[in-house]
Protein backbone atom coordinates (compact mmCIF):
# COMPACT_ATOMS: atom_id res chain seq x y z
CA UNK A 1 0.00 0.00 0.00
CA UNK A 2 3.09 2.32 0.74
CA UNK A 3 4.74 2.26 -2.82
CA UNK A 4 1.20 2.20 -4.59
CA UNK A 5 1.00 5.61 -2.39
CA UNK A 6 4.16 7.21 -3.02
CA UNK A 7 3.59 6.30 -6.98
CA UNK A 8 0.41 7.79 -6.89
CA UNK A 9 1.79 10.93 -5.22
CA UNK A 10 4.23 11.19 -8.02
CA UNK A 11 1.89 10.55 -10.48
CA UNK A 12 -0.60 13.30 -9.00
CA UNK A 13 1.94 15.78 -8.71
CA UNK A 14 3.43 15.67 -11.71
CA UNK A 15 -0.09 15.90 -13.74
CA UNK A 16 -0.58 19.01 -11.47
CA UNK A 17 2.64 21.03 -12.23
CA UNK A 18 2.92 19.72 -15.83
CA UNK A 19 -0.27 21.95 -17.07
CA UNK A 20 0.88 25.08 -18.97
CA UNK A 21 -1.44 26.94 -16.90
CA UNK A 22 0.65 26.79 -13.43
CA UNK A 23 3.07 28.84 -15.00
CA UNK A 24 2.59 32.09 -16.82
CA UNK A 25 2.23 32.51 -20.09
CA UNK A 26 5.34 34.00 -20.90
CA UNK A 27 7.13 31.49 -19.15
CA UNK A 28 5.77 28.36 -21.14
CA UNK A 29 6.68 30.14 -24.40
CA UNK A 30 10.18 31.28 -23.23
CA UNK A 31 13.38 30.69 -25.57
CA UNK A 32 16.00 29.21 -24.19
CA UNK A 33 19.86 29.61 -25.27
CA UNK A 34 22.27 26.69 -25.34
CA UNK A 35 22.62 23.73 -24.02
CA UNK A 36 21.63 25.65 -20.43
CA UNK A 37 19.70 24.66 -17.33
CA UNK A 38 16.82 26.60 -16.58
CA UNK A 39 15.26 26.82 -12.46
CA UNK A 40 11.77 27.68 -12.85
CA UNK A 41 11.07 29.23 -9.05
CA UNK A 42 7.40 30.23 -7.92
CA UNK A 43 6.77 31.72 -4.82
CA UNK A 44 3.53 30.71 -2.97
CA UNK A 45 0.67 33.07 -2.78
CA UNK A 46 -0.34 33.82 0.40
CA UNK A 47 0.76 36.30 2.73
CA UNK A 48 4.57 37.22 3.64
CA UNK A 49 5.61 34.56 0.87
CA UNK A 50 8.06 37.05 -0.90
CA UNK A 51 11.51 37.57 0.15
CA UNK A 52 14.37 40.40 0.19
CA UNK A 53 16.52 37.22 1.44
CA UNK A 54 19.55 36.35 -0.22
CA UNK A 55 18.58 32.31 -1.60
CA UNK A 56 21.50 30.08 -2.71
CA UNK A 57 20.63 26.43 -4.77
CA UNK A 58 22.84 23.79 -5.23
CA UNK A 59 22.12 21.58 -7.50
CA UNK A 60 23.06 17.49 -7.01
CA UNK A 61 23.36 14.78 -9.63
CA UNK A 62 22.71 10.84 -9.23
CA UNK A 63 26.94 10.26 -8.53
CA UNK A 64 26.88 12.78 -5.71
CA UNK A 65 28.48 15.86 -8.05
CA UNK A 66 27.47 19.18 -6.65
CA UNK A 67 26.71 22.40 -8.71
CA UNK A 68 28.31 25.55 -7.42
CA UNK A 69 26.43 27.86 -4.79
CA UNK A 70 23.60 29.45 -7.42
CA UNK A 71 22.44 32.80 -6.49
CA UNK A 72 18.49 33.52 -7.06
CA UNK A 73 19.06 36.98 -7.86
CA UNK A 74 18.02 38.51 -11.15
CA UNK A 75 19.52 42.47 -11.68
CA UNK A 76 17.39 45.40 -11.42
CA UNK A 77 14.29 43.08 -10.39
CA UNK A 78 12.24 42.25 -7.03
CA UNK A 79 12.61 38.92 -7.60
CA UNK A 80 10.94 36.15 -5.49
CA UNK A 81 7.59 38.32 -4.68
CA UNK A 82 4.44 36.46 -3.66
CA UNK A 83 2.92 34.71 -6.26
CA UNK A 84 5.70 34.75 -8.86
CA UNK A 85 7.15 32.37 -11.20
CA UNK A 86 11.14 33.55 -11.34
CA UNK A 87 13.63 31.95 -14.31
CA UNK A 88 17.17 31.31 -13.61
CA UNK A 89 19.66 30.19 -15.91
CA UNK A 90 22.60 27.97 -15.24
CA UNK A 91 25.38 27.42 -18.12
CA UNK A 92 28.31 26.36 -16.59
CA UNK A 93 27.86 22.60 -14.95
CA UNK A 94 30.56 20.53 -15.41
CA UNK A 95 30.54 18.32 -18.20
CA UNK A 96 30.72 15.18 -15.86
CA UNK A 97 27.96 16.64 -14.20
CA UNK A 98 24.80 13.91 -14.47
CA UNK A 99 21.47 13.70 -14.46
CA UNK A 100 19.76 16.21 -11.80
CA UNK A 101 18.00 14.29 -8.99
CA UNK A 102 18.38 16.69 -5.93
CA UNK A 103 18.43 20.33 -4.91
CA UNK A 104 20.06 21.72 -1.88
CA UNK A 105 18.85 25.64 -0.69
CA UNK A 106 18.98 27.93 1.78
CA UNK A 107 18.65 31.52 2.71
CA UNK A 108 19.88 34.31 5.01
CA UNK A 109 18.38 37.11 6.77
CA UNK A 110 19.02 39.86 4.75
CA UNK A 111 16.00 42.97 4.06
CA UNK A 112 13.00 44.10 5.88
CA UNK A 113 11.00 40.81 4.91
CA UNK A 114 13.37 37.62 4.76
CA UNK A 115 10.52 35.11 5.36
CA UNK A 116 9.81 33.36 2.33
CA UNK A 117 6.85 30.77 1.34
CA UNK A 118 8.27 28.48 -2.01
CA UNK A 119 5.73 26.77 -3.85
CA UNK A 120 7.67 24.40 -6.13
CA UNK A 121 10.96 24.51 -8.12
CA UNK A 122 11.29 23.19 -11.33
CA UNK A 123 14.41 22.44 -13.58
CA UNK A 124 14.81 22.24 -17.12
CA UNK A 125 17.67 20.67 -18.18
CA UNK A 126 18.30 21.35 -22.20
CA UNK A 127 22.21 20.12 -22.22
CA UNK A 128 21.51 17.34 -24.71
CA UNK A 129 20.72 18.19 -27.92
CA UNK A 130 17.00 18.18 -29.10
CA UNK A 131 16.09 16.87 -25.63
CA UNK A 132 14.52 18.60 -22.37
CA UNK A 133 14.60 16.79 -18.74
CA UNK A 134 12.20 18.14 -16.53
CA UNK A 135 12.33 17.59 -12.74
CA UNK A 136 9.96 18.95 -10.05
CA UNK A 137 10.66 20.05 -6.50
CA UNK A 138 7.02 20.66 -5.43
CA UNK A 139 8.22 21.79 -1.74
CA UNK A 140 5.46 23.86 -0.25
CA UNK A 141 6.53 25.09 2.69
CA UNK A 142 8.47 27.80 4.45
CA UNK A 143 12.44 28.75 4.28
CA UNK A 144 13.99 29.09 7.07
CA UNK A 145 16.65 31.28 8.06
CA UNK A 146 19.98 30.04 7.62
CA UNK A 147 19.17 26.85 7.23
CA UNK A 148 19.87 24.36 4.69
CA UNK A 149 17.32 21.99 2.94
CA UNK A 150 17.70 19.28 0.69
CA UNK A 151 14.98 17.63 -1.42
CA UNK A 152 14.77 14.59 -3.82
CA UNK A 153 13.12 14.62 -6.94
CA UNK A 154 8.86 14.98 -6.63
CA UNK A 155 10.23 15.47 -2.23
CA UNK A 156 8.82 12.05 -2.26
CA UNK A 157 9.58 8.51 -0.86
CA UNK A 158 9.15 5.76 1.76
CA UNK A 159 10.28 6.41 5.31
CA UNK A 160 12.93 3.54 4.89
CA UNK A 161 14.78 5.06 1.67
CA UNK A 162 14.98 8.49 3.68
CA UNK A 163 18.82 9.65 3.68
CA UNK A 164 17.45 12.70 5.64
CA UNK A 165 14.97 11.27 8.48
CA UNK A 166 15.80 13.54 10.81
CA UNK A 167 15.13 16.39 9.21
CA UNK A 168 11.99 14.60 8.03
CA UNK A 169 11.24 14.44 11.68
CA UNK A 170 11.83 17.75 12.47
CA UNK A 171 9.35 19.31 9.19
CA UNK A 172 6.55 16.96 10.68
CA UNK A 173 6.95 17.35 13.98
CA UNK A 174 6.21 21.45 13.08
CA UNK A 175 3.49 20.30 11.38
CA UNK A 176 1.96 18.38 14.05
CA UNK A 177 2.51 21.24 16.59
CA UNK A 178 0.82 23.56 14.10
CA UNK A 179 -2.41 21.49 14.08
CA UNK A 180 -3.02 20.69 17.77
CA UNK A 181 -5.99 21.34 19.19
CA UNK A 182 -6.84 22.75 22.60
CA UNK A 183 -10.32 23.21 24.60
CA UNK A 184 -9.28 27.26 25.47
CA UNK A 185 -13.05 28.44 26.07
CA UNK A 186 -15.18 25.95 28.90
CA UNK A 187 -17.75 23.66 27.14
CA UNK A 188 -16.60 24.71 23.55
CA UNK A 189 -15.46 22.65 20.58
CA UNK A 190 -11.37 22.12 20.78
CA UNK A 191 -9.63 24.83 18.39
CA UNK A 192 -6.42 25.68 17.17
CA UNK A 193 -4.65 28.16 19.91
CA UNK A 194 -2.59 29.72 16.78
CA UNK A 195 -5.96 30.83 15.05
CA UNK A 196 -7.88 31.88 18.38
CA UNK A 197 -7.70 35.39 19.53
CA UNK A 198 -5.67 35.83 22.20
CA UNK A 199 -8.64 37.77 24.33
CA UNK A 200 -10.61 34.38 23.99
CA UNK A 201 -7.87 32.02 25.56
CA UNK A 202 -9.37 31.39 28.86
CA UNK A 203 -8.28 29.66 31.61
């Protein structure tokens, strides 16, 4: 029942990011130059998704190879604003490097409004000739501050294959603590303490 699961989570998301209408227009009909690598990076929309943060991707092939630090920074643009789609073009991987299958990011806490929401990450990698491999990060969640992240391909897989279970732990404990349930107000349904007013948490 597990690997029927995670295939069907695969298969799910990648019929949901694969429609040209997640991504703008002028970002499906885009030209590309050379044999380059193109990050496709869209910011959630909700919010305090956008950042003034300084973000750095690294990108990792099946052998282990690492990319050099990539800076998500486009000149003379607010890049990385709530509800964008951001492109970012890499030209100069190695020529041993292989087939893309993880990303590695991170951010500081640089501007007025560092905090950043990141819906999904996707890479287009043109380096052969008259072929394009696409991989998805759909990652969903919030960036910390200084702190790095790493995520497989489709951020999916069984508990057992998990190189990084402890900072698996770590993301769903957060999780769990951010959908507890108290009983704040006497003979009233239990609610989340996060979305109560603070006036109506009684003892």
């Amino acid at each position: 029942m597990g690997v029927l699961r995670s295939l069907f989570t695969k298969k799910t998301l990648l019929k949901r990011v694969s429609t040209a209408s997640f991504w703008p227009r002028q970002t499906a009909r885009a030209s590309y130059s050379g044999q380059a690598v193109q990050l496709l990076v869209r910011t959630g929309d909700r919010k305090g998704a956008g950042t003034d943060a300084n973000v750095t991707v690294v990108l990792h092939d099946r052998s282990g190879n690492k990319s050099r630090h990539i800076q998500l920074d486009k000149s003379f643009r607010d890049d990385l604003e709530r509800g964008s789609v951001d492109k970012y073009e890499v030209t100069d991987l190695a020529n041993q490097f292989g087939e893309i299958k993880k990303i590695e990011l991170w951010r500081d806490n640089f501007g007025l409004s560092s905090d950043w929401y990141v819906d999904l990450i996707r890479v287009d990698d043109h380096r052969k000739t008259g072929e394009k491999k696409v991989v998805f990060f759909p990652l969903q969640r919030w960036i910390k501050r200084e702190t790095k992240y790493i995520f497989d391909e489709f951020d999916s897989k069984l508990p057992q294959h998990d190189q990084y279970a402890s900072e698996r732990k770590v993301f769903l404990e957060e999780k769990k603590r951010l959908y507890e349930l108290e009983q704040k107000v006497g003979d009233s349904p239990a609610q989340n303490p996060r979305w109560l007013p603070e006036c109506f948490c009684l003892n």
